[in-house]
Protein backbone atom coordinates (compact mmCIF):
# COMPACT_ATOMS: atom_id res chain seq x y z
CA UNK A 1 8.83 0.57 -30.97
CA UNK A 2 6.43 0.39 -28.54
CA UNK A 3 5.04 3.04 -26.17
CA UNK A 4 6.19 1.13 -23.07
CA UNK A 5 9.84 0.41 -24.48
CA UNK A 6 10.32 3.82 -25.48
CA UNK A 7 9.40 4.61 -22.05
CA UNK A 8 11.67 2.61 -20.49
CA UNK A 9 14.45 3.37 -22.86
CA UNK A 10 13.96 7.25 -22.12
CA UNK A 11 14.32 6.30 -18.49
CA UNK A 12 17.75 4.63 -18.84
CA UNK A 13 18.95 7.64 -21.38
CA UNK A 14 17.56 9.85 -18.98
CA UNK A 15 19.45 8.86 -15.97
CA UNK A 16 22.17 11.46 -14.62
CA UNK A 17 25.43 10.22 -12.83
CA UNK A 18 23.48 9.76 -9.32
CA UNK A 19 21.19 7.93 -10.59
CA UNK A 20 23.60 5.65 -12.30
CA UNK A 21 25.21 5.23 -9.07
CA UNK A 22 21.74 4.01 -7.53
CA UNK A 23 22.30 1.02 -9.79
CA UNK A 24 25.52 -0.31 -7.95
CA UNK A 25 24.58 0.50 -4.79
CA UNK A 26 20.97 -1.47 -5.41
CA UNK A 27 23.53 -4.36 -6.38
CA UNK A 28 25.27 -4.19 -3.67
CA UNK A 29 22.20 -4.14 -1.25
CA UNK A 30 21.27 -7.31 -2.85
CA UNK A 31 23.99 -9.15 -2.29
CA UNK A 32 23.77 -8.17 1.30
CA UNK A 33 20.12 -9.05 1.43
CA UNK A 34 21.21 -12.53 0.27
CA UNK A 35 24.39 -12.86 2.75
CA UNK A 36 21.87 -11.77 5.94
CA UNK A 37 19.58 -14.23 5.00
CA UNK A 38 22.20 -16.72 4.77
CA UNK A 39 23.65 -15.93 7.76
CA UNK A 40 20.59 -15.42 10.04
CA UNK A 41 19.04 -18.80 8.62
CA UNK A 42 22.57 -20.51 10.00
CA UNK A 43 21.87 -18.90 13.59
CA UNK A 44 18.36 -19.80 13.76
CA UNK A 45 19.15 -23.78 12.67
CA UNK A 46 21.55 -23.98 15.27
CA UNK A 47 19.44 -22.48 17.96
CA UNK A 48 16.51 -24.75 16.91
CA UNK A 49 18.77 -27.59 17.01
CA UNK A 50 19.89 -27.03 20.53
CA UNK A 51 16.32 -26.05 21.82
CA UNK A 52 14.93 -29.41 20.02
CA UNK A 53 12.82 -27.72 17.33
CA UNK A 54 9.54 -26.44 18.96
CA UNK A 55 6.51 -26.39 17.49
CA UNK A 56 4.41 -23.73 17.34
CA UNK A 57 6.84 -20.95 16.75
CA UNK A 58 9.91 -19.83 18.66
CA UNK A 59 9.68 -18.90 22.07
CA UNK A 60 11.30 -16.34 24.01
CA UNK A 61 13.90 -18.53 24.86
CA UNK A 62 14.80 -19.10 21.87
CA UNK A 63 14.67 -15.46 20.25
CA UNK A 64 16.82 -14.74 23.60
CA UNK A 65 19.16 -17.05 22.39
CA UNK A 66 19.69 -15.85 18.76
CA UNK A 67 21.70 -13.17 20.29
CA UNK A 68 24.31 -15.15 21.94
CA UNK A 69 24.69 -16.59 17.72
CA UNK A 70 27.27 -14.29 15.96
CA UNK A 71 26.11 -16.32 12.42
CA UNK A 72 22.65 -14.52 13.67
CA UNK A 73 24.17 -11.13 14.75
CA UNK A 74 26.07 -11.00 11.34
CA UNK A 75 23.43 -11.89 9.37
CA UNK A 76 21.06 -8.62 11.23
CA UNK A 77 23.59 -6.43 10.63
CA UNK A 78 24.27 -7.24 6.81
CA UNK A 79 20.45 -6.95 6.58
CA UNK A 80 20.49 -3.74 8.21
CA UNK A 81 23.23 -2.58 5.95
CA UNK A 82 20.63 -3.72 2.48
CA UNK A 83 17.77 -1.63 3.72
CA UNK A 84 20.08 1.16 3.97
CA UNK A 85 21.50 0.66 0.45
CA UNK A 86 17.82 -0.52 -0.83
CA UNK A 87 16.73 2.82 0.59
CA UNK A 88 19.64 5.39 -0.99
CA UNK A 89 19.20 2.96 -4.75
CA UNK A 90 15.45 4.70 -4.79
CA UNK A 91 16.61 7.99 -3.33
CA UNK A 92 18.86 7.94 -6.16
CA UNK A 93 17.20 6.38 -9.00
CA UNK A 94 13.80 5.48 -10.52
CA UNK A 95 12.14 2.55 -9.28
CA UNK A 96 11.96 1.10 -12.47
CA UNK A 97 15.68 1.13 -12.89
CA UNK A 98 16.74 -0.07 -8.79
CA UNK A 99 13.37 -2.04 -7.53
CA UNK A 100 13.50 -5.26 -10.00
CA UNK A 101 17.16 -5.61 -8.98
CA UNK A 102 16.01 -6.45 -5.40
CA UNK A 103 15.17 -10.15 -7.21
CA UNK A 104 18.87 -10.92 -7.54
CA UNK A 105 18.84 -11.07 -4.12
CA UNK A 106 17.15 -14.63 -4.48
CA UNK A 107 19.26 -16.18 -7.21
CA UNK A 108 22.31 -15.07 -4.81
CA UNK A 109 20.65 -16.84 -1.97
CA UNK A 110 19.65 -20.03 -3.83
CA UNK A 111 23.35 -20.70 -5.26
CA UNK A 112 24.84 -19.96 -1.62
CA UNK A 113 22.54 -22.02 -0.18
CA UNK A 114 22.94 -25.20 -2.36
CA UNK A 115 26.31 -24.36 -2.70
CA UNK A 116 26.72 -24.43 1.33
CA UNK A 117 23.93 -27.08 2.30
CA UNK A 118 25.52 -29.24 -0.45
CA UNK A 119 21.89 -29.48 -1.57
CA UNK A 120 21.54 -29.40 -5.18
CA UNK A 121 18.17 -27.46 -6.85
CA UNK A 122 16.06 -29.48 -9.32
CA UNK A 123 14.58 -28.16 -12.34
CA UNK A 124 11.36 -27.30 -11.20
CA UNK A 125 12.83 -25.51 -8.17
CA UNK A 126 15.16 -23.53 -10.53
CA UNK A 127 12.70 -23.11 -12.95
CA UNK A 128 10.23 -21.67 -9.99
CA UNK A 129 12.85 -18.74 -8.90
CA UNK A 130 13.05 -17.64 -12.73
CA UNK A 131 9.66 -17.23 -12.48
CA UNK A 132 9.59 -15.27 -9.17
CA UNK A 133 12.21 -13.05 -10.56
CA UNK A 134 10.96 -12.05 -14.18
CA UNK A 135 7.46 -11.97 -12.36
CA UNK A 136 8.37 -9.45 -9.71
CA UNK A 137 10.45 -7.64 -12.73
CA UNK A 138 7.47 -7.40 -15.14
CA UNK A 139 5.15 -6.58 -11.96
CA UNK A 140 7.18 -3.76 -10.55
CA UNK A 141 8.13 -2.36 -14.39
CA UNK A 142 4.70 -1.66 -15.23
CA UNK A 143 3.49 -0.17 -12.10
CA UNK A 144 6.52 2.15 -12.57
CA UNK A 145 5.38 3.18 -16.41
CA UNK A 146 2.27 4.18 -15.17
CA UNK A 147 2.26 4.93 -11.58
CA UNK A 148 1.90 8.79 -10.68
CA UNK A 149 3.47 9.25 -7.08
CA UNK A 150 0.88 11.73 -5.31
CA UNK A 151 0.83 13.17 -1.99
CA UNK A 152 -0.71 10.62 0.55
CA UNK A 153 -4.02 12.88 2.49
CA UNK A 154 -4.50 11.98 6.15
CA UNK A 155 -8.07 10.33 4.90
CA UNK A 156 -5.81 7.70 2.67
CA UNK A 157 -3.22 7.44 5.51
CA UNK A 158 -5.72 6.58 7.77
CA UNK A 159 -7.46 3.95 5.48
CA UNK A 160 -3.90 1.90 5.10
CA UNK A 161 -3.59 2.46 9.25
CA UNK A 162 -6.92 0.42 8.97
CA UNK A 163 -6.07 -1.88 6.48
CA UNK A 164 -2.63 -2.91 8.64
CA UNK A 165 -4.63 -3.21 11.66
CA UNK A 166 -7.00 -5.78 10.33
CA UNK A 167 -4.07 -7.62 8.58
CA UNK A 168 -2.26 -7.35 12.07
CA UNK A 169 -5.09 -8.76 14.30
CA UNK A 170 -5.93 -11.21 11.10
CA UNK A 171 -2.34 -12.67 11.08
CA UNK A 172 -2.04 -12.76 14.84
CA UNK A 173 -5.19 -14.71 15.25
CA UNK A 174 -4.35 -16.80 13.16
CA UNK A 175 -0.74 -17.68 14.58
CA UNK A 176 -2.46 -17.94 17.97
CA UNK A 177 -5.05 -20.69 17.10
CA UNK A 178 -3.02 -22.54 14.24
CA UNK A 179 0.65 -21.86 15.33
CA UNK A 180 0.93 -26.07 15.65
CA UNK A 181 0.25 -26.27 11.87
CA UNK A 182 1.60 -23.14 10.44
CA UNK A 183 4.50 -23.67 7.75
CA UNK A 184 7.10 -21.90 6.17
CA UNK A 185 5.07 -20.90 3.51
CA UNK A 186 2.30 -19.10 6.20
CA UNK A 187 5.42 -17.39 7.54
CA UNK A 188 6.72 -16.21 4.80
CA UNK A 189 3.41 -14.31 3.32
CA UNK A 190 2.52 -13.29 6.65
CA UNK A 191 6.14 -11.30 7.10
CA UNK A 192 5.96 -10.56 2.77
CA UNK A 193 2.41 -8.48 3.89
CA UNK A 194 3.46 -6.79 6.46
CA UNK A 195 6.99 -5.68 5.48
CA UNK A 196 5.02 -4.46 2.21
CA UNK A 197 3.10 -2.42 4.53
CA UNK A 198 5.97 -1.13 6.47
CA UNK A 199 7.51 0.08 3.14
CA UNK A 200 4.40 2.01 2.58
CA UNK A 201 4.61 3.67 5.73
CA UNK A 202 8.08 4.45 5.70
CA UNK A 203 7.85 6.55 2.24
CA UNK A 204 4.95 8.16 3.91
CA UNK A 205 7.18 9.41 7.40
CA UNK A 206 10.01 10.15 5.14
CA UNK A 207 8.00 12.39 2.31
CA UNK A 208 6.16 13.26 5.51
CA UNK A 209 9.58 14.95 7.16
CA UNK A 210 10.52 16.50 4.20
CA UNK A 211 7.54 18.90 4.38
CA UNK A 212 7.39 19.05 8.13
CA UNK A 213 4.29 17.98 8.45
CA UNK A 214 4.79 16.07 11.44
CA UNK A 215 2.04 15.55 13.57
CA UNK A 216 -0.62 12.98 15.67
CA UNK A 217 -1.43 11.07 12.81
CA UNK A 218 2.65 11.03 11.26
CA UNK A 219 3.50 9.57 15.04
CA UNK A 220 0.99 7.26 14.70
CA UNK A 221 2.16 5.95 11.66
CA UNK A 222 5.18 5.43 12.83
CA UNK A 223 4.06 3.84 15.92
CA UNK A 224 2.26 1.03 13.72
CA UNK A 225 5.24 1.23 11.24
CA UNK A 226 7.94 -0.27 14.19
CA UNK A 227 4.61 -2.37 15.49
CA UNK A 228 4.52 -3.95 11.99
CA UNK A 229 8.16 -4.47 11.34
CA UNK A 230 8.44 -6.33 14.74
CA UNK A 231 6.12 -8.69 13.75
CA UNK A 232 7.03 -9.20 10.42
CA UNK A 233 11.05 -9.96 11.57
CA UNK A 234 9.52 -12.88 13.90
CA UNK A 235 7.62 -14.67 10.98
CA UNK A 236 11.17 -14.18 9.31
CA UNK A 237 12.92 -16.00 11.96
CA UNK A 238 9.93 -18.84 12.30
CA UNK A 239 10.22 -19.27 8.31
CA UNK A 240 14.10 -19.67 8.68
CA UNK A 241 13.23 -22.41 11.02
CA UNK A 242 11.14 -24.20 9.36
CA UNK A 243 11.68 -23.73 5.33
CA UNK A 244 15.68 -22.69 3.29
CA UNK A 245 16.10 -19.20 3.22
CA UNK A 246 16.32 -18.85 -0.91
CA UNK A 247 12.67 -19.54 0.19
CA UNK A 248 12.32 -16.90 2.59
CA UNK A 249 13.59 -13.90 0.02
CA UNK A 250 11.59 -15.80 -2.54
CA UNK A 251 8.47 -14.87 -0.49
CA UNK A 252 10.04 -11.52 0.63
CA UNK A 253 10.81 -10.33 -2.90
CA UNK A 254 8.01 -10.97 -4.13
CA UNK A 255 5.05 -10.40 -1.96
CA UNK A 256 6.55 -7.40 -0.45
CA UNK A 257 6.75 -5.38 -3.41
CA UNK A 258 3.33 -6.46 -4.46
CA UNK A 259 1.42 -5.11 -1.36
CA UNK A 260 3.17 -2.12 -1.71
CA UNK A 261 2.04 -1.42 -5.03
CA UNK A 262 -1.14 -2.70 -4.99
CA UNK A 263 -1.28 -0.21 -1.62
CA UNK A 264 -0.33 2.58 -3.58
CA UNK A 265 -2.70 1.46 -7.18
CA UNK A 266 -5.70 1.05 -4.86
CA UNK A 267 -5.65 3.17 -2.22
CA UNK A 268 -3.34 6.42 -3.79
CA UNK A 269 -5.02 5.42 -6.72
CA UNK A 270 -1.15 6.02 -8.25
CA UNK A 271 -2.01 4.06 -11.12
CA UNK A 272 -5.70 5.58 -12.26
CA UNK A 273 -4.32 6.42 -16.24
CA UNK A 274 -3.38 3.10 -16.61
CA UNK A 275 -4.84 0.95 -19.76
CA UNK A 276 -6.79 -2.11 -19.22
CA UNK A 277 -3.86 -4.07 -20.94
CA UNK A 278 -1.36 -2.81 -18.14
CA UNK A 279 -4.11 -3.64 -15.62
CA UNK A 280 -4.24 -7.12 -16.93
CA UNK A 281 -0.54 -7.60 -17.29
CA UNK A 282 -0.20 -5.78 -14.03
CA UNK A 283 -2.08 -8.82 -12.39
CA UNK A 284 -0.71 -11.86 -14.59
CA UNK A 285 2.69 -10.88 -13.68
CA UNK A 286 1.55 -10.56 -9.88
CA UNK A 287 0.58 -14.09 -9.98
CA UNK A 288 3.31 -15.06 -12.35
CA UNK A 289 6.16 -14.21 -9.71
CA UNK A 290 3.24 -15.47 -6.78
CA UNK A 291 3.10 -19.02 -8.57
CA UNK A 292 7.08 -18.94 -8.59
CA UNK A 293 7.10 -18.84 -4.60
CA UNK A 294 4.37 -21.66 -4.20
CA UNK A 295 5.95 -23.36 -6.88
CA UNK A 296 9.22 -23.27 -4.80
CA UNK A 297 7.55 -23.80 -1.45
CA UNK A 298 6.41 -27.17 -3.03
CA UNK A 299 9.06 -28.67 -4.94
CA UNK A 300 12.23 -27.26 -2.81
CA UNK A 301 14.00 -29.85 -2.15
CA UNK A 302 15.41 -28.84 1.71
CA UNK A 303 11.23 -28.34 1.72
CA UNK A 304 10.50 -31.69 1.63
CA UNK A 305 12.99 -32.70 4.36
């Protein structure tokens, strides 16, 4: 057998009766993960409807107005509830063992949203989640086999600071000078980057708290952590406007996790041991699961409408 599947064998053997419970309650977040997006994506159509669709991005008016939508108010709350439950799966277990379940979040979208838009999926659009969701899997499996979690220094903390700021001003440039001609695809990988950023941060407060080590630079991550988030949930309403929301997890399951890693593999240098085979898998099955989302994007068929 090989190294890797002994590996990952061990892991499952391995697991005591917490961790085993990390598995249902990763489920679970899923499936709430899939029902928020459901529901938000309902309270955002009908406030676009009534406000005539704008262009550009919604305005204040509308985000006002999302509030007064209980579909929408639902929908934040179930989401709330997933993070939560996403959060206590890796307290509880390995990554390896809770992270690629995150995925089933978008086949749970994509058969509640044909089944309620009475919009059927074609084969290429099926065949495009499949490949998000064993992409993300194989992506997220081998950074776990060889990823070493390691302290984060204030020198490394202040490098991803950095790095969010320039993807910050990059992304909000951007909206500001092409908002007329952004789609739900530019949405989507804007809020997937970010939100993979905001994980970052958040395992760095929370490991962060643990050893007290609370100071300037902690607040400050935490500043840019809410900063980030903010932004990111807008780009998730604007892409619930404009594209279906299996689309929307599509982008968020995959992309997010991606940054993250590839945060952690280049800049906490996490995954330094690893073999150039894992290296080279490690980026196929990035742009396997990558593809998948364009793929859907593309061929969608409540995309094309």
């Amino acid at each position: 057998m090989p190294p890797d599947l002994m590996d990952i064998t061990d892991q499952f053997q391995s697991l005591t009766p917490n961790q085993w419970l990390g598995i249902p309650v990763a489920l679970v977040g899923a499936v709430f993960l899939a029902l928020g997006a459901q529901f938000q994506h309902r309270g955002v159509g009908k406030v676009e409807a009534k406000h005539g669709g704008q262009t550009g991005g919604m305005g204040f008016s509308s985000l006002f107005a999302l509030l007064s939508r209980p579909s929408w108010v639902i929908g934040t709350v179930l989401l709330g509830l997933a993070i939560v439950l996403q959060l206590t799966s890796l307290y509880l277990s390995p990554i390896i063992v809770v992270q690629p379940l995150g995925a089933i979040a978008l086949v749970i979208t994509a058969v509640l949203n044909s089944s309620l838009s009475g919009v059927k999926l074609d084969r290429i659009s099926i065949r495009a989640i499949l490949l998000c969701v064993a992409g993300v899997a194989l992506f997220v499996g081998i950074a776990a086999l060889f990823a070493e979690s390691k302290p984060v220094s204030d020198g490394q903390l202040a490098v991803i600071l950095a790095l969010l700021g320039v993807v910050t001003m990059g992304f909000s440039l951007a909206f500001a000078f092409l908002r007329n001609r952004f789609k739900a695809i530019g949405y989507i990988i804007a809020s997937g980057v970010l939100y993979g950023f905001v994980a970052t941060l958040a395992k760095v407060v929370i490991d962060r708290g643990k050893t007290g080590d609370f100071e300037w630079l902690t607040i400050t991550c935490i500043v840019a952590l809410i900063a980030a988030a903010a932004l990111g949930a807008y780009f998730v309403q604007n892409a619930y406007a404009s594209g279906p929301p299996d689309l929307v997890i599509a982008g968020l399951t995959v992309i997010d996790p991606i940054v993250a890693v590839a945060i952690g593999v280049v800049v906490l240098q996490e995954a330094a041991s690893a073999p150039l085979w894992a290296v080279v898998a490690f980026l196929a099955a990035g742009g396997l699961a990558v593809y998948g989302v364009f793929q859907l994007a593309k061929h969608h068929p409540q995309a094309q409408r």
